[in-house]
PDB file of N, CA and C in Angstrom:
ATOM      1  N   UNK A   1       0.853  -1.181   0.000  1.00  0.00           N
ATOM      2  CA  UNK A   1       0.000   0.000   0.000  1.00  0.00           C
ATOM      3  C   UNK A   1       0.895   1.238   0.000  1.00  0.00           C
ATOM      4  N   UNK A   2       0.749   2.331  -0.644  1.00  0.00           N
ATOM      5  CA  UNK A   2       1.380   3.416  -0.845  1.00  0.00           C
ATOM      6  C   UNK A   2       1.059   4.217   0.464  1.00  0.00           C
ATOM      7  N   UNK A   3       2.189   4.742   0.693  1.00  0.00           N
ATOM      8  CA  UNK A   3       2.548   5.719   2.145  1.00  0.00           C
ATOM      9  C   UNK A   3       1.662   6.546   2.354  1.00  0.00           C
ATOM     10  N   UNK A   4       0.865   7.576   1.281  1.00  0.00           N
ATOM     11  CA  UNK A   4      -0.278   8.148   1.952  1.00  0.00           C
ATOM     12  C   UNK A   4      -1.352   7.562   2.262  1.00  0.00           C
ATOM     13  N   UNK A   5      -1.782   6.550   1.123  1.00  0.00           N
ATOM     14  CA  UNK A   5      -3.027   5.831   1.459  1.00  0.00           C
ATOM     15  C   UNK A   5      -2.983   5.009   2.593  1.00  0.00           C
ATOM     16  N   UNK A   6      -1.586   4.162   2.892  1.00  0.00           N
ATOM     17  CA  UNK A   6      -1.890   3.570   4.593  1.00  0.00           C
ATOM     18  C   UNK A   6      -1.949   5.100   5.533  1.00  0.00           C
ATOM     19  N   UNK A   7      -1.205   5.848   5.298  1.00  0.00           N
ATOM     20  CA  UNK A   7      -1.791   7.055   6.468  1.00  0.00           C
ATOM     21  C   UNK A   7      -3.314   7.237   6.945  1.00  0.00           C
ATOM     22  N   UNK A   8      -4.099   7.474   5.166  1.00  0.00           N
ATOM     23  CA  UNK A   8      -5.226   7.952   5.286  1.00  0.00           C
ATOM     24  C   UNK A   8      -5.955   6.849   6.051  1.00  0.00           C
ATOM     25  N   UNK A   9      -5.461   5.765   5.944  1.00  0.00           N
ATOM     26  CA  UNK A   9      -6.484   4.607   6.355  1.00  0.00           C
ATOM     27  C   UNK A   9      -6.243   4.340   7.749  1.00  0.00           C
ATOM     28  N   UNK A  10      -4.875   4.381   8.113  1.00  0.00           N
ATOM     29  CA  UNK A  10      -4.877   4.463   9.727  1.00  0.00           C
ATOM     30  C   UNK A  10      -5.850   5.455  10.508  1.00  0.00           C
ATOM     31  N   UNK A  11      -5.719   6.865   9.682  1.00  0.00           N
ATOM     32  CA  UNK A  11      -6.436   7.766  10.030  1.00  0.00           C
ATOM     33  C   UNK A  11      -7.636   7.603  10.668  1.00  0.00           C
ATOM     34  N   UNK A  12      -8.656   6.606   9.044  1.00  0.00           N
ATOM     35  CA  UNK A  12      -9.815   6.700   9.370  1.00  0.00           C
ATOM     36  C   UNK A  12      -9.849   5.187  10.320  1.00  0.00           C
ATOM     37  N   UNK A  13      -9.547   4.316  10.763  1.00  0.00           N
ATOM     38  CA  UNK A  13      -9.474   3.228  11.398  1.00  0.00           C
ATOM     39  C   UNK A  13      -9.490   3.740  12.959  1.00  0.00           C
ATOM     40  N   UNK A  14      -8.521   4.845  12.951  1.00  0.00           N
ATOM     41  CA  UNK A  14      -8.613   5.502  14.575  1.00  0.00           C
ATOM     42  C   UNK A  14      -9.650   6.292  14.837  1.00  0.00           C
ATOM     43  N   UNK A  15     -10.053   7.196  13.850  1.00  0.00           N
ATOM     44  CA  UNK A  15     -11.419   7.877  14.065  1.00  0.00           C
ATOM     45  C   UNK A  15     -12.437   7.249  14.417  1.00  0.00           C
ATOM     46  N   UNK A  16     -12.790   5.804  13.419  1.00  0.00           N
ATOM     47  CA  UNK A  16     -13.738   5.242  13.574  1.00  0.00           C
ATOM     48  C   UNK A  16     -13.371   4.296  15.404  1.00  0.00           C
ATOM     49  N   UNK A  17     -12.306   4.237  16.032  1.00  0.00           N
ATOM     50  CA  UNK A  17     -12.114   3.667  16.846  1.00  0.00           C
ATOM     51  C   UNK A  17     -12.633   4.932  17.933  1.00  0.00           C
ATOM     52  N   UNK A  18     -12.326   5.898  17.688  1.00  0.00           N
ATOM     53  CA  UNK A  18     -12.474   6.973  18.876  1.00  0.00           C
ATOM     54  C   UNK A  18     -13.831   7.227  18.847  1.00  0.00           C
ATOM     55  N   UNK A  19     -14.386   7.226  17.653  1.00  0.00           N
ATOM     56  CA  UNK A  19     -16.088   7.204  17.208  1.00  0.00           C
ATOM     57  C   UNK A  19     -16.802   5.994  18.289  1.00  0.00           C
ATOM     58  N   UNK A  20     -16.430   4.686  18.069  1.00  0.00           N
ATOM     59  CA  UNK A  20     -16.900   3.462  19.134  1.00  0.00           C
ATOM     60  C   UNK A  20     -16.919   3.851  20.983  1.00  0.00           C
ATOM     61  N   UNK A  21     -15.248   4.448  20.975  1.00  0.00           N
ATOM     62  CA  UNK A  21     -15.504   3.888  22.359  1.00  0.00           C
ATOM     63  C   UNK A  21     -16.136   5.637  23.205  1.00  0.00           C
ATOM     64  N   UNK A  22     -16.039   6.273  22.141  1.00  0.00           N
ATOM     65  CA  UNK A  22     -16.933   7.264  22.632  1.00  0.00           C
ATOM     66  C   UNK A  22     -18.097   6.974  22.794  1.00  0.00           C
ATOM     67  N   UNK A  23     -18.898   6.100  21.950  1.00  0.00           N
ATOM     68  CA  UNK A  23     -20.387   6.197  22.160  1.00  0.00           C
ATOM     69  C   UNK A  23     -20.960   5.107  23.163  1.00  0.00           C
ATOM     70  N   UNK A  24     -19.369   4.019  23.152  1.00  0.00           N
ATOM     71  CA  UNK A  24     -20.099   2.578  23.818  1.00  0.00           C
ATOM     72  C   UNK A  24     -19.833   3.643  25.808  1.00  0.00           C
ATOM     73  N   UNK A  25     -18.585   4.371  26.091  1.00  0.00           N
ATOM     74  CA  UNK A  25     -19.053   4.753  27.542  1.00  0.00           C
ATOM     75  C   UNK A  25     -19.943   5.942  27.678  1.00  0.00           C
ATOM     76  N   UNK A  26     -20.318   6.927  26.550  1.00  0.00           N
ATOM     77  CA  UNK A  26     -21.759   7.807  26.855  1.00  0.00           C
ATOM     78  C   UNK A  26     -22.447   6.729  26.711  1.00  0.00           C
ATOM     79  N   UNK A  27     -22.533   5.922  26.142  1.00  0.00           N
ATOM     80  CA  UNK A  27     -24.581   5.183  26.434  1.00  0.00           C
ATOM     81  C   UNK A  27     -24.175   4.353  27.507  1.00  0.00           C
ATOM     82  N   UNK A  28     -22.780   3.972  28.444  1.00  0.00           N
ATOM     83  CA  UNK A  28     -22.695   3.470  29.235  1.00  0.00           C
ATOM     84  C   UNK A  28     -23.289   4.141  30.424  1.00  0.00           C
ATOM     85  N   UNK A  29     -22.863   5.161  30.380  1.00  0.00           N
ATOM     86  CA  UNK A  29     -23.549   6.344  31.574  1.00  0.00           C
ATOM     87  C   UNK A  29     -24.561   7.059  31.178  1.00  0.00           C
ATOM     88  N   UNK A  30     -25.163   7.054  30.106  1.00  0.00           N
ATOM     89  CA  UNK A  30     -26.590   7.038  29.988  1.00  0.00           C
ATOM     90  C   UNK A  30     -27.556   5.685  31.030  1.00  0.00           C
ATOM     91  N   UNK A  31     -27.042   4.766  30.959  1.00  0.00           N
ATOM     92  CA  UNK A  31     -27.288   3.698  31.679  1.00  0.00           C
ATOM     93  C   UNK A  31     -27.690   3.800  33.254  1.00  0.00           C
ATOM     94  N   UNK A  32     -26.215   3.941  33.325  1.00  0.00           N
ATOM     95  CA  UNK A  32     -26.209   4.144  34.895  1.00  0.00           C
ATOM     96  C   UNK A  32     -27.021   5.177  35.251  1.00  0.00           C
ATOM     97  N   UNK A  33     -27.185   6.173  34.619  1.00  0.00           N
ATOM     98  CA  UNK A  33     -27.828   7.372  35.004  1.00  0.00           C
ATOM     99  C   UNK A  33     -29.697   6.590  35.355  1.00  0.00           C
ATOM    100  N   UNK A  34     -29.853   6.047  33.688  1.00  0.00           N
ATOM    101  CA  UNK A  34     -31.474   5.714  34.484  1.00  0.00           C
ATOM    102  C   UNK A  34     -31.475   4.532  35.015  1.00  0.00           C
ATOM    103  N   UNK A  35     -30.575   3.780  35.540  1.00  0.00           N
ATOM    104  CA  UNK A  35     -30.475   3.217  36.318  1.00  0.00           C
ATOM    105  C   UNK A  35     -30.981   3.617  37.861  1.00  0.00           C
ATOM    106  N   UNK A  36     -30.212   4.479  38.196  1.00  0.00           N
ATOM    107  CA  UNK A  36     -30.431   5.349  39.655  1.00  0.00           C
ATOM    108  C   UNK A  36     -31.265   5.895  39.408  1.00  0.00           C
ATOM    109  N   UNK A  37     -32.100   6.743  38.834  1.00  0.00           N
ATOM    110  CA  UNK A  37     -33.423   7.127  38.784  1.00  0.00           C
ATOM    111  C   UNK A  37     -34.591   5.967  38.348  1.00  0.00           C
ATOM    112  N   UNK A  38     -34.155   5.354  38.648  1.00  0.00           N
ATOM    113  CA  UNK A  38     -35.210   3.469  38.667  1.00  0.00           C
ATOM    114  C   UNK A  38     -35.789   3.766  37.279  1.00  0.00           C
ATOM    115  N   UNK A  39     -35.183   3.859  36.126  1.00  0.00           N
ATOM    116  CA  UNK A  39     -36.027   4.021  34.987  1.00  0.00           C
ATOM    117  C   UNK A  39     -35.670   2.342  34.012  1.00  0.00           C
ATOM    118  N   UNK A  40     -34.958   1.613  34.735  1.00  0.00           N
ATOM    119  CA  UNK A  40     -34.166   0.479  34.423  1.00  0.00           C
ATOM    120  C   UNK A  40     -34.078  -0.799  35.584  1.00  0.00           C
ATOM    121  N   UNK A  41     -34.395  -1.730  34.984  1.00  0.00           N
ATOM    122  CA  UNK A  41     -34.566  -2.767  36.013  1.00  0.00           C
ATOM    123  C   UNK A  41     -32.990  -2.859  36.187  1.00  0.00           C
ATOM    124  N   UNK A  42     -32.398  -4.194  36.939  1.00  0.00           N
ATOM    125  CA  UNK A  42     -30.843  -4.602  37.031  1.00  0.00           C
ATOM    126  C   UNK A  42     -30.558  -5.319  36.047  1.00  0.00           C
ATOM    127  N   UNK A  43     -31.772  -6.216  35.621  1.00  0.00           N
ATOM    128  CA  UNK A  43     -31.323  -7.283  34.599  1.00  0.00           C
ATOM    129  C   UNK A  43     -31.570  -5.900  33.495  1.00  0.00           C
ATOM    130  N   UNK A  44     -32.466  -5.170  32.988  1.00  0.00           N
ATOM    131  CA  UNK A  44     -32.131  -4.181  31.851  1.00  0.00           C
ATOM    132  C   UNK A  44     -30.798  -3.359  31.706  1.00  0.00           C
ATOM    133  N   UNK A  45     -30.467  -3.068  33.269  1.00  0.00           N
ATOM    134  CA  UNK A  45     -29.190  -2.234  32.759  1.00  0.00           C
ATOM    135  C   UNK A  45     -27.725  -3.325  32.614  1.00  0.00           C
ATOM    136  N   UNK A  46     -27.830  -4.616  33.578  1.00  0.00           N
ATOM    137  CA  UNK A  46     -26.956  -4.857  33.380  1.00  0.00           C
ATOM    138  C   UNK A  46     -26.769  -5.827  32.040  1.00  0.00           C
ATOM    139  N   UNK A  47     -28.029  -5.807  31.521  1.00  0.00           N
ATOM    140  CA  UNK A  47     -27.638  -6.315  29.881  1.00  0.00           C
ATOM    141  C   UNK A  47     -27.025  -5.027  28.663  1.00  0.00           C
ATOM    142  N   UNK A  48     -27.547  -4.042  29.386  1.00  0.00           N
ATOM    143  CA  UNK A  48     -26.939  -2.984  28.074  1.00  0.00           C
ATOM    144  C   UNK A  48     -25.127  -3.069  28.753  1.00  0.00           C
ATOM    145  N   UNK A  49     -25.081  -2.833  29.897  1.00  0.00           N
ATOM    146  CA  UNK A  49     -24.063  -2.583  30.916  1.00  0.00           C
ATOM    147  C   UNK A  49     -23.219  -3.694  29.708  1.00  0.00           C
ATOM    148  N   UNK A  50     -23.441  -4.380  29.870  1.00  0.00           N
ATOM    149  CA  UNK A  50     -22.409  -5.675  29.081  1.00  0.00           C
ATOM    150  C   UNK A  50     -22.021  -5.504  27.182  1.00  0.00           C
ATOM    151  N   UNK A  51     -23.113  -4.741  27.435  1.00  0.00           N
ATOM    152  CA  UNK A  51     -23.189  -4.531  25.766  1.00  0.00           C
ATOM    153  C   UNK A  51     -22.134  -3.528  25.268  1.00  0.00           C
ATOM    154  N   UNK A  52     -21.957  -2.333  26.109  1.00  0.00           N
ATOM    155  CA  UNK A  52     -21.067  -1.417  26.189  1.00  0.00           C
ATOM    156  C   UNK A  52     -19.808  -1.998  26.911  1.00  0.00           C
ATOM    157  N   UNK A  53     -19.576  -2.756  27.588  1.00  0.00           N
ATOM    158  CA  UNK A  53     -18.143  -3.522  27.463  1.00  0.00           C
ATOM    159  C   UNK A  53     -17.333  -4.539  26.366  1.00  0.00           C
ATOM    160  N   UNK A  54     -18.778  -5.075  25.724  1.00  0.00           N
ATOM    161  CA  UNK A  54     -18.210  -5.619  24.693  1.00  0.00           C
ATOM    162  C   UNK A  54     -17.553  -4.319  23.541  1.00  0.00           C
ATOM    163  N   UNK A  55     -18.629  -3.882  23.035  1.00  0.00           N
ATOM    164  CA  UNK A  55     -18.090  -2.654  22.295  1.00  0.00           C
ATOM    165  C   UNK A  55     -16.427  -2.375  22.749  1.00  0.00           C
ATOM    166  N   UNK A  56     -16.336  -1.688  23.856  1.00  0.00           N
ATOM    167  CA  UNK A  56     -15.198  -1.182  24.697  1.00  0.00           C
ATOM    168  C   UNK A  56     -14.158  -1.996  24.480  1.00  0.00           C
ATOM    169  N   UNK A  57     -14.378  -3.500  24.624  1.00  0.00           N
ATOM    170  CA  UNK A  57     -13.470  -4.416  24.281  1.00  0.00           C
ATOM    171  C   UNK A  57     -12.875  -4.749  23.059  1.00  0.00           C
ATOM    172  N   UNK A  58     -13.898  -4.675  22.256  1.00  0.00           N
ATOM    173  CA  UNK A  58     -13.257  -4.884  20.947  1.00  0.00           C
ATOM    174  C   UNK A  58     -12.735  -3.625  20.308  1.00  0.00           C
ATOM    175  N   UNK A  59     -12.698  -2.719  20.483  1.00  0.00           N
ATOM    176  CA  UNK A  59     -12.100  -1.485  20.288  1.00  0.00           C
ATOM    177  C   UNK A  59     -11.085  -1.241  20.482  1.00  0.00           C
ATOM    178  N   UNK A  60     -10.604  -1.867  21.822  1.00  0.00           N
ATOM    179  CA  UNK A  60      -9.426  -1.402  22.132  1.00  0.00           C
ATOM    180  C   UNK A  60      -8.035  -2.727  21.501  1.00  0.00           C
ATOM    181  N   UNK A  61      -9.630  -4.002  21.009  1.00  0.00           N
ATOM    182  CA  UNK A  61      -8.325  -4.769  20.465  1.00  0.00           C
ATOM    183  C   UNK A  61      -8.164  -4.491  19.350  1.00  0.00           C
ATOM    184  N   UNK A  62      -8.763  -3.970  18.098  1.00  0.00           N
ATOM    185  CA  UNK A  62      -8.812  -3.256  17.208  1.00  0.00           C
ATOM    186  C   UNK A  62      -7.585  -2.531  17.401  1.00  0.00           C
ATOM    187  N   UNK A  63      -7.565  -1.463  18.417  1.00  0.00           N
ATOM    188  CA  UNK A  63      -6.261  -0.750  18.180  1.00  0.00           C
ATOM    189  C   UNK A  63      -5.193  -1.296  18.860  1.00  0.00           C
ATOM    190  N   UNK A  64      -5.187  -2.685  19.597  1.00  0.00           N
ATOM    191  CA  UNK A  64      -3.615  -3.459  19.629  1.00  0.00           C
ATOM    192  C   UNK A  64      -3.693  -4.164  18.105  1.00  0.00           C
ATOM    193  N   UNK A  65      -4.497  -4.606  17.040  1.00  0.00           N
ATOM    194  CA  UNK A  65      -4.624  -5.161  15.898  1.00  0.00           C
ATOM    195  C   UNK A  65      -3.720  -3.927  14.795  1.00  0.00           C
ATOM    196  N   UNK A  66      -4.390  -2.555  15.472  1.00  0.00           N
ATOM    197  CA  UNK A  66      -3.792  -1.855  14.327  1.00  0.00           C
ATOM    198  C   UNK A  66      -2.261  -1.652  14.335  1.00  0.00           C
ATOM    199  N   UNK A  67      -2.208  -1.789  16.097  1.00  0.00           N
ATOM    200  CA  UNK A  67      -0.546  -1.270  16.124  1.00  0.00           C
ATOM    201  C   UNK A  67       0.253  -2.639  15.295  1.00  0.00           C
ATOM    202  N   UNK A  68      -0.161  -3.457  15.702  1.00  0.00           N
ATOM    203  CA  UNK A  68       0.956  -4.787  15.050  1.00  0.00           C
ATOM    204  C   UNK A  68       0.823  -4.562  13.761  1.00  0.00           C
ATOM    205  N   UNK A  69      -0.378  -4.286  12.818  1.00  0.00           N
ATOM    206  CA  UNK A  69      -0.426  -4.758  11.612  1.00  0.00           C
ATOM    207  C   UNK A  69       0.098  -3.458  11.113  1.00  0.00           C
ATOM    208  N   UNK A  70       0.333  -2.592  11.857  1.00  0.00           N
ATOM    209  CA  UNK A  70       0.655  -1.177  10.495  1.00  0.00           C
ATOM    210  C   UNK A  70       2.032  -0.610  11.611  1.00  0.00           C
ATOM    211  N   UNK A  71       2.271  -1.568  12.538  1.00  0.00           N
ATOM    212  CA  UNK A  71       3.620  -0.829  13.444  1.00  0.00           C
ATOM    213  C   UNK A  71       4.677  -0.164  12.742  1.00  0.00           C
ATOM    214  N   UNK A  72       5.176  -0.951  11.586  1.00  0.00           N
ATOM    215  CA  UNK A  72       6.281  -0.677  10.523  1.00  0.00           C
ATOM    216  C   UNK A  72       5.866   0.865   9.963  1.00  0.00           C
ATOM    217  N   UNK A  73       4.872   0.983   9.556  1.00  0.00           N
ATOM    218  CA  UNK A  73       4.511   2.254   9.184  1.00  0.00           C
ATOM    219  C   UNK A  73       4.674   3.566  10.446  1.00  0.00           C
ATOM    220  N   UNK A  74       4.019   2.901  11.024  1.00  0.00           N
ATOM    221  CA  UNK A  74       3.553   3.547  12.710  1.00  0.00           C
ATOM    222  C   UNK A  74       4.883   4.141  13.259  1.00  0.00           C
ATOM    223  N   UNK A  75       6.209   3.340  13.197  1.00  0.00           N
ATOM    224  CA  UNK A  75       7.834   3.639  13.339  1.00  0.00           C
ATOM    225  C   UNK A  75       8.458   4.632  12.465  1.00  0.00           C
ATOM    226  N   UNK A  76       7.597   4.640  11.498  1.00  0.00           N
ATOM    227  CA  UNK A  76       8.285   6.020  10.369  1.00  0.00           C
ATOM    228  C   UNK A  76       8.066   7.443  10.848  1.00  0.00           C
ATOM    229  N   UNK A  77       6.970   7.533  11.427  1.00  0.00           N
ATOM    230  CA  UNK A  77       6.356   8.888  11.909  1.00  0.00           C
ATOM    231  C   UNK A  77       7.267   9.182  13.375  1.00  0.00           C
ATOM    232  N   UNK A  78       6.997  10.682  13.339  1.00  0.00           N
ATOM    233  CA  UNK A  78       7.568  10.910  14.577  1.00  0.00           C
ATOM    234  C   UNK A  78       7.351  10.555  15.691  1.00  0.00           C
ATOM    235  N   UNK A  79       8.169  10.159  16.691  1.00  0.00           N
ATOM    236  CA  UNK A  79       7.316   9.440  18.097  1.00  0.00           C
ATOM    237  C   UNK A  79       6.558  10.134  18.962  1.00  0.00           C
ATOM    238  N   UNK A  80       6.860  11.623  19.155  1.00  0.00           N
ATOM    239  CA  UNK A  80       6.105  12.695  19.419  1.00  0.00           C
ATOM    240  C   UNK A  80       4.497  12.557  19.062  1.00  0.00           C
ATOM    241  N   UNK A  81       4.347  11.476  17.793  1.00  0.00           N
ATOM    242  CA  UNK A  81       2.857  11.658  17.340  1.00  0.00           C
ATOM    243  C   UNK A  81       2.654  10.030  17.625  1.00  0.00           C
ATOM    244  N   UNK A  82       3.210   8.979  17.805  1.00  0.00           N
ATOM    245  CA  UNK A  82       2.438   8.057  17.875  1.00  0.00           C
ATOM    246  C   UNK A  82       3.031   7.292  19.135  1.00  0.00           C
ATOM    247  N   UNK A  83       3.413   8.471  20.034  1.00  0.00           N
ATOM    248  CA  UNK A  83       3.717   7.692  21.338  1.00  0.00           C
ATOM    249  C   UNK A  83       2.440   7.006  22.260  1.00  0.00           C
ATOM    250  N   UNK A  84       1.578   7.744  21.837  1.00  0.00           N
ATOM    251  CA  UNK A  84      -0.091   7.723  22.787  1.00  0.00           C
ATOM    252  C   UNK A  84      -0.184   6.142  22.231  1.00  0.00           C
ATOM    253  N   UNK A  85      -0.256   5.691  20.632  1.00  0.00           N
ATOM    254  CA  UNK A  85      -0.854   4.482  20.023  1.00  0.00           C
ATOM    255  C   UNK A  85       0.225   3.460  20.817  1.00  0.00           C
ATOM    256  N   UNK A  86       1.296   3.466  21.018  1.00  0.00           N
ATOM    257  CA  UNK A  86       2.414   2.534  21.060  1.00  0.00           C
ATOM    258  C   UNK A  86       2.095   2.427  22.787  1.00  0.00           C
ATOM    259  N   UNK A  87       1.636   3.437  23.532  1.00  0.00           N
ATOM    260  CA  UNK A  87       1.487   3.700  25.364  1.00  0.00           C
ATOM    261  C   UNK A  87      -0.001   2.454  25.328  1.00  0.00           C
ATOM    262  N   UNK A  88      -0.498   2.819  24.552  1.00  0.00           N
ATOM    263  CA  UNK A  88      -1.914   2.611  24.660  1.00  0.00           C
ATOM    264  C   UNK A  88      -2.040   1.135  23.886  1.00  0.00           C
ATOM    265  N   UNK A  89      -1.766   0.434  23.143  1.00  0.00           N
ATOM    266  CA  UNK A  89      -1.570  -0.854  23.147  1.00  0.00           C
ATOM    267  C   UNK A  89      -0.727  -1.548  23.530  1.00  0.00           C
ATOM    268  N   UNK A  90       0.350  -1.155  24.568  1.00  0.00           N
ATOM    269  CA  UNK A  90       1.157  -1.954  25.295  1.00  0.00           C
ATOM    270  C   UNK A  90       0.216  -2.135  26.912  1.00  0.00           C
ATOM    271  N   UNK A  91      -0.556  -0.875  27.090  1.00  0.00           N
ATOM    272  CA  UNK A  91      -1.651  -0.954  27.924  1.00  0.00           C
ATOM    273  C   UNK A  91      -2.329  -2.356  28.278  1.00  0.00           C
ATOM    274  N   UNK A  92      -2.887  -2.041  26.579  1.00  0.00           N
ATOM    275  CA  UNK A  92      -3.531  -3.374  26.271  1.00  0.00           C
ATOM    276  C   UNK A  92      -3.286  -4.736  26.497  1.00  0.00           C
ATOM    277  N   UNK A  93      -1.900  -4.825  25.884  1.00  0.00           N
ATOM    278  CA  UNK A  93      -1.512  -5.987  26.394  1.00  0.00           C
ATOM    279  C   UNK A  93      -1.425  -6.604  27.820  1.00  0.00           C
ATOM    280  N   UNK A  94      -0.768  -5.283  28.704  1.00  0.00           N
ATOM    281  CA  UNK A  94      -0.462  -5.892  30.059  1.00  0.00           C
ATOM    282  C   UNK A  94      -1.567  -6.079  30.577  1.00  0.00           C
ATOM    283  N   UNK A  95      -2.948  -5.573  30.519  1.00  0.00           N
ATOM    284  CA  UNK A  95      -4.152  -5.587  30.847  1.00  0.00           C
ATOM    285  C   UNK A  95      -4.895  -7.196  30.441  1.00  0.00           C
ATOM    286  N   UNK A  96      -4.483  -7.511  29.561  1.00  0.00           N
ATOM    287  CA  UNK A  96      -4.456  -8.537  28.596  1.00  0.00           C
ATOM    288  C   UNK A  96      -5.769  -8.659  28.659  1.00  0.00           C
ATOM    289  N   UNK A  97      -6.254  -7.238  28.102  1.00  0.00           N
ATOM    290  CA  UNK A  97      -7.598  -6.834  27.066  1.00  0.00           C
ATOM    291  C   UNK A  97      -7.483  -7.931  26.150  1.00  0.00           C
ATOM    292  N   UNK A  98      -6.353  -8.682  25.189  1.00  0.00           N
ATOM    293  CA  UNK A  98      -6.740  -9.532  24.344  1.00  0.00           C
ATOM    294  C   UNK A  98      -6.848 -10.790  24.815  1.00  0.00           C
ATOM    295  N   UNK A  99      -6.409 -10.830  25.909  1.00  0.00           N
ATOM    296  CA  UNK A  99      -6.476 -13.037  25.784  1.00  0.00           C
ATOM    297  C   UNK A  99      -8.204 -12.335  26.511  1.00  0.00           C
ATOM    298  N   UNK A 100      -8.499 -11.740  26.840  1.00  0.00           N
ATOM    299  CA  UNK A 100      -9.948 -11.996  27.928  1.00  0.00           C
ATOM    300  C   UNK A 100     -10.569 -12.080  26.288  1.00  0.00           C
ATOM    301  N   UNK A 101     -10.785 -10.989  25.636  1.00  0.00           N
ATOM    302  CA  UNK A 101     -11.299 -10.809  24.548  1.00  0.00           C
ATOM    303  C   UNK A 101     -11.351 -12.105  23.266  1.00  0.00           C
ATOM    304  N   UNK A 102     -10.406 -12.670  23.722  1.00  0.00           N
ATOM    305  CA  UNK A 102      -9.993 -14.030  22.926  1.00  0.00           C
ATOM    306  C   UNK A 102     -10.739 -15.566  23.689  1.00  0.00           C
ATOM    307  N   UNK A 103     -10.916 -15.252  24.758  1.00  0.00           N
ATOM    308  CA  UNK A 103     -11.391 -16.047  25.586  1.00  0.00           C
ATOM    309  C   UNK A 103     -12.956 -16.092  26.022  1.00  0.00           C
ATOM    310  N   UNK A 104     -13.675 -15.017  26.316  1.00  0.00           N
ATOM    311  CA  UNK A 104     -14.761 -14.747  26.342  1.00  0.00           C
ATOM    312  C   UNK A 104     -16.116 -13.956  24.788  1.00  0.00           C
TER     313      UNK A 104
END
């Protein structure tokens, strides 16, 4: 793939990642919210409750997926700009967001 077009596509791969886990923890705390105002049983919230962790989960393996598969690229750029991606899926790993995610 040519050097701008993997850019552009990392680009939109992270947007669309920041797009997910933005919406899976607002409707998470949309949750909780009518939760405590009893507008939600336990079994209702804690089925959405789960729904927004899955989201959450696969998102964040998505972006340990992106760092491995486009790292080589990811190493060309300045580290100043992709220190957050390289902080943030080593996160991942030690968290081991992926074996749970692989497992459940």
């Amino acid at each position: 793939m040519e050097t701008t077009n993997e850019a552009n596509y990392i680009k939109w791969l992270l947007t669309d990642q920041m797009i997910d886990i933005v919406a899976a923890v607002s409707m998470g705390r949309e949750v909780i919210s009518q939760f405590k105002e009893d507008r939600l049983t336990t079994r209702q919230a804690m089925g959405k409750i789960r729904v927004c962790n899955h989201s959450i989960i696969l998102t964040l393996f998505k972006l340990h997926e992106l760092r491995k598969k486009y790292g080589k690229f990811l190493n060309t750029l300045p580290r100043e700009e992709t220190a957050g991606i390289f902080k943030d899926a080593a996160d991942i790993e030690n968290k081991k967001i992926c074996k749970f995610r692989n497992s459940y």
